[in-house]
PDB file of N, CA and C in Angstrom:
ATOM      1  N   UNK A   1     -75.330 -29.732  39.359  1.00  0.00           N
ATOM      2  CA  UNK A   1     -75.158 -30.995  38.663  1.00  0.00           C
ATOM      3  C   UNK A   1     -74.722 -32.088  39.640  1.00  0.00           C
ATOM      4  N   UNK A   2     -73.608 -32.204  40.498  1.00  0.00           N
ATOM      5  CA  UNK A   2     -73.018 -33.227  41.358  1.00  0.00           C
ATOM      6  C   UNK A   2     -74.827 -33.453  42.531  1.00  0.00           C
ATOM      7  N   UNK A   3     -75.224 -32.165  42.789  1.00  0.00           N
ATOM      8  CA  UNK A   3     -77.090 -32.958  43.930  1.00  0.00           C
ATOM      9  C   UNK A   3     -77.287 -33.845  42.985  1.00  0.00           C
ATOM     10  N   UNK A   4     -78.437 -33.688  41.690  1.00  0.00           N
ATOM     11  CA  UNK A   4     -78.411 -34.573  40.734  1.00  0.00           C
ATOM     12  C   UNK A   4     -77.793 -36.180  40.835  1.00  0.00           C
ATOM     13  N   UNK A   5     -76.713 -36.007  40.978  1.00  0.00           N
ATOM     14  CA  UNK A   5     -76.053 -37.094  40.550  1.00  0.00           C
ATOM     15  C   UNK A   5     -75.805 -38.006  42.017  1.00  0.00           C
ATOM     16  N   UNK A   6     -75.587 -37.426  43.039  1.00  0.00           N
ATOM     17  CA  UNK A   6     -75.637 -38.187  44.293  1.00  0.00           C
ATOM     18  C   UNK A   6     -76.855 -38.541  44.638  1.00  0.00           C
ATOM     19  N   UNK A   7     -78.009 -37.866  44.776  1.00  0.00           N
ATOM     20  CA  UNK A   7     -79.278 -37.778  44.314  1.00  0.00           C
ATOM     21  C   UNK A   7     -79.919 -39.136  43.526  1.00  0.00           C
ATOM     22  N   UNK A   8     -79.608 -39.205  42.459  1.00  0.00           N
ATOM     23  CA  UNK A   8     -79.623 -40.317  41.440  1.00  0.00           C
ATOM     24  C   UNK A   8     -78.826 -41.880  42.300  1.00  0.00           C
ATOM     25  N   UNK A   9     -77.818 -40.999  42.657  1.00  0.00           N
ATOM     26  CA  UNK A   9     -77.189 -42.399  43.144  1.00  0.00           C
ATOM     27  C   UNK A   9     -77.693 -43.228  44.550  1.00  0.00           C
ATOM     28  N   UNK A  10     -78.580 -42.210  45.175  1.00  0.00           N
ATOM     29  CA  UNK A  10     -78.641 -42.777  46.083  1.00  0.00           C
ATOM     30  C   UNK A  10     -80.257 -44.013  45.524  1.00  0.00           C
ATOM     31  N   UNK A  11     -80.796 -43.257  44.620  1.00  0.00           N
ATOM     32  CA  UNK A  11     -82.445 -44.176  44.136  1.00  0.00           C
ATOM     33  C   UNK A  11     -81.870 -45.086  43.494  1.00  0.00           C
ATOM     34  N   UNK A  12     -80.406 -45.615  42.984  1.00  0.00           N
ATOM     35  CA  UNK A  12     -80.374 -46.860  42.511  1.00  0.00           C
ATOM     36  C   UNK A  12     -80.073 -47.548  43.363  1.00  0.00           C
ATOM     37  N   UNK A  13     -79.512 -47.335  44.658  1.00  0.00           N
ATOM     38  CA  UNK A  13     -78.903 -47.922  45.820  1.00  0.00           C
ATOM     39  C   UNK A  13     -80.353 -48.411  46.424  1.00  0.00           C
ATOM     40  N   UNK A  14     -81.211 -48.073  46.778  1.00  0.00           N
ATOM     41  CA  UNK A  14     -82.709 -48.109  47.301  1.00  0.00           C
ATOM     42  C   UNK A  14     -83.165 -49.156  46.365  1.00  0.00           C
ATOM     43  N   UNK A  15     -83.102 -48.785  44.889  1.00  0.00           N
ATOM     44  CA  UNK A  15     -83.878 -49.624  43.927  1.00  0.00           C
ATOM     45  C   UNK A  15     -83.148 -51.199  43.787  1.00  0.00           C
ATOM     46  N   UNK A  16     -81.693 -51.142  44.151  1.00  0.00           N
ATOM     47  CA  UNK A  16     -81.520 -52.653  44.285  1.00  0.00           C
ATOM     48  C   UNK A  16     -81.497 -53.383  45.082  1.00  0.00           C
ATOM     49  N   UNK A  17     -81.778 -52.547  46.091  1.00  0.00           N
ATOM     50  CA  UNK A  17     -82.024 -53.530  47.381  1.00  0.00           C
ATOM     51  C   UNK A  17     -83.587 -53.168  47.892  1.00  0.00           C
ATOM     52  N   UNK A  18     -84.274 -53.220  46.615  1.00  0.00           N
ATOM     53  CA  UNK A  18     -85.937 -53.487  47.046  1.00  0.00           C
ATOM     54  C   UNK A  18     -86.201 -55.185  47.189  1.00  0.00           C
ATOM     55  N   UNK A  19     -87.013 -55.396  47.499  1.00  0.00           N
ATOM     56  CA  UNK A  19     -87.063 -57.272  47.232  1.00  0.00           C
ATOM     57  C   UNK A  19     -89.007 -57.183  47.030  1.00  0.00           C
ATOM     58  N   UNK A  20     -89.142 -58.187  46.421  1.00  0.00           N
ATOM     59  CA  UNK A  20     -90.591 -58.487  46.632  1.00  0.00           C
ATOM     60  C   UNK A  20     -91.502 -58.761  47.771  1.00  0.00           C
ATOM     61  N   UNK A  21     -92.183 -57.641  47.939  1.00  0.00           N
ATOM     62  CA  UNK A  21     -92.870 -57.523  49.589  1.00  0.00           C
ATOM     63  C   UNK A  21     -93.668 -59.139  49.626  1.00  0.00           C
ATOM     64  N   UNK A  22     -94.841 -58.960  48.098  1.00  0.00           N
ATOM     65  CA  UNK A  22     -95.700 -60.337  48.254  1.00  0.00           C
ATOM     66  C   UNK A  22     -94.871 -61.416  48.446  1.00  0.00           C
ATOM     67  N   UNK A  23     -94.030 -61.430  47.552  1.00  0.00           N
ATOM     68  CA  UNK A  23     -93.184 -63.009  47.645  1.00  0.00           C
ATOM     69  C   UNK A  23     -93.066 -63.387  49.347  1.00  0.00           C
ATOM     70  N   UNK A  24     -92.485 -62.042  49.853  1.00  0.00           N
ATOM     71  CA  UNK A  24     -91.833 -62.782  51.429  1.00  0.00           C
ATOM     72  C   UNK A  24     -93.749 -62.621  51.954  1.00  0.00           C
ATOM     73  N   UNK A  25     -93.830 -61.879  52.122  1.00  0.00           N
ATOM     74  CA  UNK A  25     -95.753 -61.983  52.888  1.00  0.00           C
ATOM     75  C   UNK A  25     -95.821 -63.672  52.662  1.00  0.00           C
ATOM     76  N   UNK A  26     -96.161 -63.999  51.110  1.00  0.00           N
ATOM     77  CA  UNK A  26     -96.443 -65.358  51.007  1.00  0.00           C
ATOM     78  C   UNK A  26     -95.471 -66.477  51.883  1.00  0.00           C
ATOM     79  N   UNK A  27     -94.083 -66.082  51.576  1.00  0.00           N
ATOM     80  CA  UNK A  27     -92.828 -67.247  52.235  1.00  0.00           C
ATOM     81  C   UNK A  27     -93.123 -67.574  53.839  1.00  0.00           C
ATOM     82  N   UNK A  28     -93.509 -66.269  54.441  1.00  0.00           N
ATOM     83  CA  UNK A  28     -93.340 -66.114  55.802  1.00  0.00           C
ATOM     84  C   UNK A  28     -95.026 -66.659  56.017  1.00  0.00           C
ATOM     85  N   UNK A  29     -95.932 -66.083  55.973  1.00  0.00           N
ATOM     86  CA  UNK A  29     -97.061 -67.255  55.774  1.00  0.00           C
ATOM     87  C   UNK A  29     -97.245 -68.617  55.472  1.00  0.00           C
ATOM     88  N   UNK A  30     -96.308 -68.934  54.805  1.00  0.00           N
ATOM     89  CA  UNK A  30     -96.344 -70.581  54.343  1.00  0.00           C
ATOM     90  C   UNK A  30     -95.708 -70.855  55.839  1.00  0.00           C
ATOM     91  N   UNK A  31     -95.265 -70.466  56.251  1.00  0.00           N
ATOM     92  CA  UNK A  31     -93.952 -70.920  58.024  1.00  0.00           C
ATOM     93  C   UNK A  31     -94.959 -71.189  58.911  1.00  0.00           C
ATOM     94  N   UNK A  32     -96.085 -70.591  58.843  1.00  0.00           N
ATOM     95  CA  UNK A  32     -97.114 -70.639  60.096  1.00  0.00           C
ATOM     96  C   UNK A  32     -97.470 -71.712  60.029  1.00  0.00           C
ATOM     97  N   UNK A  33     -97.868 -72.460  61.329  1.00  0.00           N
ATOM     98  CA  UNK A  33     -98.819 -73.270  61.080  1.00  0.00           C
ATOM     99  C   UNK A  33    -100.229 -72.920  60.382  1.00  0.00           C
ATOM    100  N   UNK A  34    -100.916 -74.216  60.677  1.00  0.00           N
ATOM    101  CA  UNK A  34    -101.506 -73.875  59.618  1.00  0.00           C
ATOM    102  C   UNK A  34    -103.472 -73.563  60.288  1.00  0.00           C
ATOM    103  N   UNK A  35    -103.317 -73.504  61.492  1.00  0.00           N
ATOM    104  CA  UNK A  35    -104.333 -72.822  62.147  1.00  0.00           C
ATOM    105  C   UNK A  35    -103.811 -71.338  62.122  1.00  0.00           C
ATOM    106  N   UNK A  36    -102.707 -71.054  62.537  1.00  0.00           N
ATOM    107  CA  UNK A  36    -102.404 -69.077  62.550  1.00  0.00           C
ATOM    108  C   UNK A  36    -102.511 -69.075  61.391  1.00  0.00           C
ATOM    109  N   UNK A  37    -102.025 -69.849  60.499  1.00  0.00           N
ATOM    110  CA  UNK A  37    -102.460 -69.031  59.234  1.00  0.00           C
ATOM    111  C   UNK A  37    -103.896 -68.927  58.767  1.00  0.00           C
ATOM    112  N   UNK A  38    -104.303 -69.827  59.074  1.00  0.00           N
ATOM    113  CA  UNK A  38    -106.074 -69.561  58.665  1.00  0.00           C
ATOM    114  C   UNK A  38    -106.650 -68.709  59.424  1.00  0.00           C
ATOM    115  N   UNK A  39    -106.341 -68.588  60.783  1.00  0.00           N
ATOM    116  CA  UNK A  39    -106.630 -67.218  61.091  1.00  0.00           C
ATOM    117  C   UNK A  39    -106.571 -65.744  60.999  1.00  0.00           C
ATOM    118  N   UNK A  40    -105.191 -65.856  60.751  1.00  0.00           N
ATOM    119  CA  UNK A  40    -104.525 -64.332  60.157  1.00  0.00           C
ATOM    120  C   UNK A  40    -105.130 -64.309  58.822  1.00  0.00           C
ATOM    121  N   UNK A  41    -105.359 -65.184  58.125  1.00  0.00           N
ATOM    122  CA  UNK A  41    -106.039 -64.535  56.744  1.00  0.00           C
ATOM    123  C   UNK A  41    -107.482 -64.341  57.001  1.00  0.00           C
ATOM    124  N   UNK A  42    -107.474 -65.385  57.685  1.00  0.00           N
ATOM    125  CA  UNK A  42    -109.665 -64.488  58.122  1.00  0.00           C
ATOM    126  C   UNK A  42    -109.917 -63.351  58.441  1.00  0.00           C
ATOM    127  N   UNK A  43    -108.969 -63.020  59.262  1.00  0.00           N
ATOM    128  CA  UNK A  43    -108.851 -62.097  60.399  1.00  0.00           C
ATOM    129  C   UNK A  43    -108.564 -60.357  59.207  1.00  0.00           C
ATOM    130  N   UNK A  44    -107.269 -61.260  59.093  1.00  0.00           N
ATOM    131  CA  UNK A  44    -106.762 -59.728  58.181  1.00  0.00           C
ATOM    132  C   UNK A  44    -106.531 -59.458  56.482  1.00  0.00           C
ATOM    133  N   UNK A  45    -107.176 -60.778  56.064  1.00  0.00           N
ATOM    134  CA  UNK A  45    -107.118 -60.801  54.255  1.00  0.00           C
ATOM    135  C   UNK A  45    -108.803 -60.279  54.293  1.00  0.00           C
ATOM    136  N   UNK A  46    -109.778 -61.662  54.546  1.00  0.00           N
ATOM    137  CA  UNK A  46    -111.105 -61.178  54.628  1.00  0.00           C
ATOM    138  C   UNK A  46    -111.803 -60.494  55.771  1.00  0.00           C
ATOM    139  N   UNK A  47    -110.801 -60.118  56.441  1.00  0.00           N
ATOM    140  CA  UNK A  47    -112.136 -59.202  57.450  1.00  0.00           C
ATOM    141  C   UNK A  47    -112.987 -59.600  58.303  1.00  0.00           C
ATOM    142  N   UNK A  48    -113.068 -60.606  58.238  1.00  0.00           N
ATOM    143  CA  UNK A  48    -113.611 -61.747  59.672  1.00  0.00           C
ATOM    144  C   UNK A  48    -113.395 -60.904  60.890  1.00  0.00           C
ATOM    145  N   UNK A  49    -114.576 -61.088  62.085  1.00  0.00           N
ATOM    146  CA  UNK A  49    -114.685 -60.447  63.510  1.00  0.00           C
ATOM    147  C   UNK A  49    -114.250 -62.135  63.650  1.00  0.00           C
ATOM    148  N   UNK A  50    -113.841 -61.641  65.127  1.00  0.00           N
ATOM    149  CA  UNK A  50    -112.917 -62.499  65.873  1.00  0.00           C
ATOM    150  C   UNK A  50    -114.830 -64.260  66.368  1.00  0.00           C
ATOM    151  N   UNK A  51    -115.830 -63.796  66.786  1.00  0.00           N
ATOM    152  CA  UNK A  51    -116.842 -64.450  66.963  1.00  0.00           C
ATOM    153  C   UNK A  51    -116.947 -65.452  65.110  1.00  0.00           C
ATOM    154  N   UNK A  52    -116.936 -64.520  64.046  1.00  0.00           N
ATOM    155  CA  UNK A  52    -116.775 -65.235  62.592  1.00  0.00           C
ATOM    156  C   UNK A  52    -116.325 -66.385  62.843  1.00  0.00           C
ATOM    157  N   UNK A  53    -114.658 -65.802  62.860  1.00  0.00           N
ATOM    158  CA  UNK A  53    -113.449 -66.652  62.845  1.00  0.00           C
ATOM    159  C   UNK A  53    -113.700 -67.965  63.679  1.00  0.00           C
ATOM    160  N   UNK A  54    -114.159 -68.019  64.807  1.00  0.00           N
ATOM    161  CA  UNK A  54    -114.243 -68.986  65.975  1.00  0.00           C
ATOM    162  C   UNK A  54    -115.585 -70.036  65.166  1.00  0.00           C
ATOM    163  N   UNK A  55    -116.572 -69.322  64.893  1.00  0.00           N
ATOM    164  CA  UNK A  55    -117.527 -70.486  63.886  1.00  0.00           C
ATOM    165  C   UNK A  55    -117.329 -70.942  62.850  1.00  0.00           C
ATOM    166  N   UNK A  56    -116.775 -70.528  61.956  1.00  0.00           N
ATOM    167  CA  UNK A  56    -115.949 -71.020  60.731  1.00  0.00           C
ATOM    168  C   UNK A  56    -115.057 -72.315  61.483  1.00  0.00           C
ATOM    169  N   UNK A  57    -113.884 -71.840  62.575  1.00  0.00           N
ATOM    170  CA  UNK A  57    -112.561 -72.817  62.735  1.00  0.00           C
ATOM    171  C   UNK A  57    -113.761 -73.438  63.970  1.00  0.00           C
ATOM    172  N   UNK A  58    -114.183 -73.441  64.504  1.00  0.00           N
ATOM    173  CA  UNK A  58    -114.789 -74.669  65.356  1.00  0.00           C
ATOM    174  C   UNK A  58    -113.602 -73.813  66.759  1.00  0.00           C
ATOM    175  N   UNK A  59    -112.590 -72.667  66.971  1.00  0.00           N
ATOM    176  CA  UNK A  59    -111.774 -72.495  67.980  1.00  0.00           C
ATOM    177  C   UNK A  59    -113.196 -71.446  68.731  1.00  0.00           C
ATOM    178  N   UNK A  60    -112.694 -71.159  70.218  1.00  0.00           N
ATOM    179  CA  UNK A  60    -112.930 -70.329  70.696  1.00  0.00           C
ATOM    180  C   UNK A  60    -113.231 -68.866  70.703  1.00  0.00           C
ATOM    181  N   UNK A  61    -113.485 -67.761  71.201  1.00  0.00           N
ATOM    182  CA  UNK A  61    -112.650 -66.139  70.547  1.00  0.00           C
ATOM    183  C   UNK A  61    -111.318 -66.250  71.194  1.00  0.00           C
ATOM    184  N   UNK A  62    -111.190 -66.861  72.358  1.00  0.00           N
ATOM    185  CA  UNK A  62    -109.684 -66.353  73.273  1.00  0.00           C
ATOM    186  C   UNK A  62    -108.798 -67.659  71.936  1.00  0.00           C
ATOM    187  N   UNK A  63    -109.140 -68.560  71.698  1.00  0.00           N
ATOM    188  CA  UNK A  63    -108.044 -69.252  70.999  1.00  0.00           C
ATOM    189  C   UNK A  63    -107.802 -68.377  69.544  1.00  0.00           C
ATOM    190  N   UNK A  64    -108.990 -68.022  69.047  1.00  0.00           N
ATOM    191  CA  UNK A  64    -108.758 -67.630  67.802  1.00  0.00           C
ATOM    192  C   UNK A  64    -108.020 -65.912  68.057  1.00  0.00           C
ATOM    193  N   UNK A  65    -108.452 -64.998  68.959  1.00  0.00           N
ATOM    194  CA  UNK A  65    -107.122 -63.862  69.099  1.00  0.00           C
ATOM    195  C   UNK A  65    -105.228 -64.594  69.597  1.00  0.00           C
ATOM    196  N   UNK A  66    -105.501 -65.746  70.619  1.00  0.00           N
ATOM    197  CA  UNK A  66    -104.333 -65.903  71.101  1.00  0.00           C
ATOM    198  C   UNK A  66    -103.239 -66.611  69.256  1.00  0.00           C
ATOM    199  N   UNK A  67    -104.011 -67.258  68.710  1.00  0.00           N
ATOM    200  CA  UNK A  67    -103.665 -68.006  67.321  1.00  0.00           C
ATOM    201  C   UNK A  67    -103.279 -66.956  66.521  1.00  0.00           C
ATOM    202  N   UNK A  68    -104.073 -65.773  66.274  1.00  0.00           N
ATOM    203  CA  UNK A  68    -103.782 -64.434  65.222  1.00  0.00           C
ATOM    204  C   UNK A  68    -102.454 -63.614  66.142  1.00  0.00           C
ATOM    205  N   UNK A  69    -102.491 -63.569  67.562  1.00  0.00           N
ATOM    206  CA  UNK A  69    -101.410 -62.686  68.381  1.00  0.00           C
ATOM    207  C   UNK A  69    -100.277 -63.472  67.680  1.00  0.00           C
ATOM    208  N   UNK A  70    -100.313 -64.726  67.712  1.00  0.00           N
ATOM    209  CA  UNK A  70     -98.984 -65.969  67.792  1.00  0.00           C
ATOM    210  C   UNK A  70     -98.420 -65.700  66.412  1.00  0.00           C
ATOM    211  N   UNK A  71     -99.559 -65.744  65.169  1.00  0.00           N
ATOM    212  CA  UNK A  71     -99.301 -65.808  63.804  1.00  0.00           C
ATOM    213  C   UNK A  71     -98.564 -64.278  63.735  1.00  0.00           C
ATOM    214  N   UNK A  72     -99.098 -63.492  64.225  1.00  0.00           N
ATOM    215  CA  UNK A  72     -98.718 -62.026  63.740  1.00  0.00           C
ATOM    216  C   UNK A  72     -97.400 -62.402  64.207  1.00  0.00           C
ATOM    217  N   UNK A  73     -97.061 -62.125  65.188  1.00  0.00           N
ATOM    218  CA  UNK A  73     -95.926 -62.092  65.858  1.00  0.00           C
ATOM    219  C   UNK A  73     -94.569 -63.080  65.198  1.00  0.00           C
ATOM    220  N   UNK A  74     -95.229 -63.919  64.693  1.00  0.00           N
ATOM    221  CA  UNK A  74     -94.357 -64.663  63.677  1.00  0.00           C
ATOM    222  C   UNK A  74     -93.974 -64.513  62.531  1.00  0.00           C
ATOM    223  N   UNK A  75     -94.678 -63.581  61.993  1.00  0.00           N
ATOM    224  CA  UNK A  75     -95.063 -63.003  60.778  1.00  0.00           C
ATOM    225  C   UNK A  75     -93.844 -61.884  61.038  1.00  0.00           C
ATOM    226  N   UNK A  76     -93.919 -60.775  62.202  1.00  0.00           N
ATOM    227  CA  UNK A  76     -92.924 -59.820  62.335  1.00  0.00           C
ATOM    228  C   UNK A  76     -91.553 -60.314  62.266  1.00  0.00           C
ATOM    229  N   UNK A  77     -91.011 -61.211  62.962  1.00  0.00           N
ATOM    230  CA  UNK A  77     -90.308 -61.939  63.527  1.00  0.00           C
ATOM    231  C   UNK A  77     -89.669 -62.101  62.435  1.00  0.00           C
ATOM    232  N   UNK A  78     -90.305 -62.835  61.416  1.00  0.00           N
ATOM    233  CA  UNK A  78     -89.810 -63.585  60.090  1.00  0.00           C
ATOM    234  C   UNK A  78     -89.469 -62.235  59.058  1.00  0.00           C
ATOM    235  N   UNK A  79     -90.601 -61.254  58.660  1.00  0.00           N
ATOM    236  CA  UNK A  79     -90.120 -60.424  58.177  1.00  0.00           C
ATOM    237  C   UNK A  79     -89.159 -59.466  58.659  1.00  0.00           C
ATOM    238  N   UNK A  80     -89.433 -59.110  59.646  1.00  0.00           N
ATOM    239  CA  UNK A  80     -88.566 -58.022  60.415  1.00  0.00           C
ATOM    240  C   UNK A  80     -88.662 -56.642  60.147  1.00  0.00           C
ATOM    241  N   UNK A  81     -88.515 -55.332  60.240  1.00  0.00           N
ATOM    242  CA  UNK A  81     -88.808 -54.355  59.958  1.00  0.00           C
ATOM    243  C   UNK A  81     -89.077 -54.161  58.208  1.00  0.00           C
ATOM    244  N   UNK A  82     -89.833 -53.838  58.542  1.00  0.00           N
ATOM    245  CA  UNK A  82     -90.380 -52.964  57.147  1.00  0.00           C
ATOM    246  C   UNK A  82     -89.338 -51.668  56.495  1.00  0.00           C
ATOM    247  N   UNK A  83     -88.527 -51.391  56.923  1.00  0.00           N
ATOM    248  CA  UNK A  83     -87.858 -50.346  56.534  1.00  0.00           C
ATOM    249  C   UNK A  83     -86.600 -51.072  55.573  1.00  0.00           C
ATOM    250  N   UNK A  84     -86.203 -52.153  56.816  1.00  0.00           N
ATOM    251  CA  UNK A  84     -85.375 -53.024  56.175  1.00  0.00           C
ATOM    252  C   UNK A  84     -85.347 -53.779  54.408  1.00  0.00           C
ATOM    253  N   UNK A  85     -86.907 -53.922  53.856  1.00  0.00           N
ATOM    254  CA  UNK A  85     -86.902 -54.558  52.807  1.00  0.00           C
ATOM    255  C   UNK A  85     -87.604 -53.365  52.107  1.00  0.00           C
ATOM    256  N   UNK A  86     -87.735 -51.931  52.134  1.00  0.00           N
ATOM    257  CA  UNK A  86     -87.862 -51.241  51.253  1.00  0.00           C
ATOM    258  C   UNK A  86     -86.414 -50.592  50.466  1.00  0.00           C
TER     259      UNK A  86
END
């Protein structure tokens, strides 16, 4: 009975300190400018090859990976580990 119950106690401890993954995805996306962000969503919402991405935005391939490296990296930065907000 007491596994159970420590057990239990520990999934409400987890369950209140979950937060909404989309909400921050969206928050921390709104932070980017607003070329990384059009890239990172080409790139990694629709699936865009890096040559796509560059004819669509009028950028380069080296600008449009160096723009998605910059966005990602900002993106980590802002969220911070993943372990942290589960």
């Amino acid at each position: 009975m007491t596994t159970l119950e420590v057990s239990h106690e520990n999934n409400l401890i987890y369950e209140s300190n979950y937060s909404d993954l989309n909400e921050i995805l969206h928050e921390a996306l709104e932070r980017l400018p607003e070329q990384q962000k059009s890239v990172v969503l080409l790139r990694d919402y629709e699936g865009y090859s890096y040559k796509e991405i560059g004819d669509i935005t009028g950028l380069s391939e080296a600008q449009v990976k160096i723009n998605i490296y910059r966005g990602r990296l900002a993106l980590k930065n802002y969220i911070g580990k993943i372990e942290t907000l589960i």
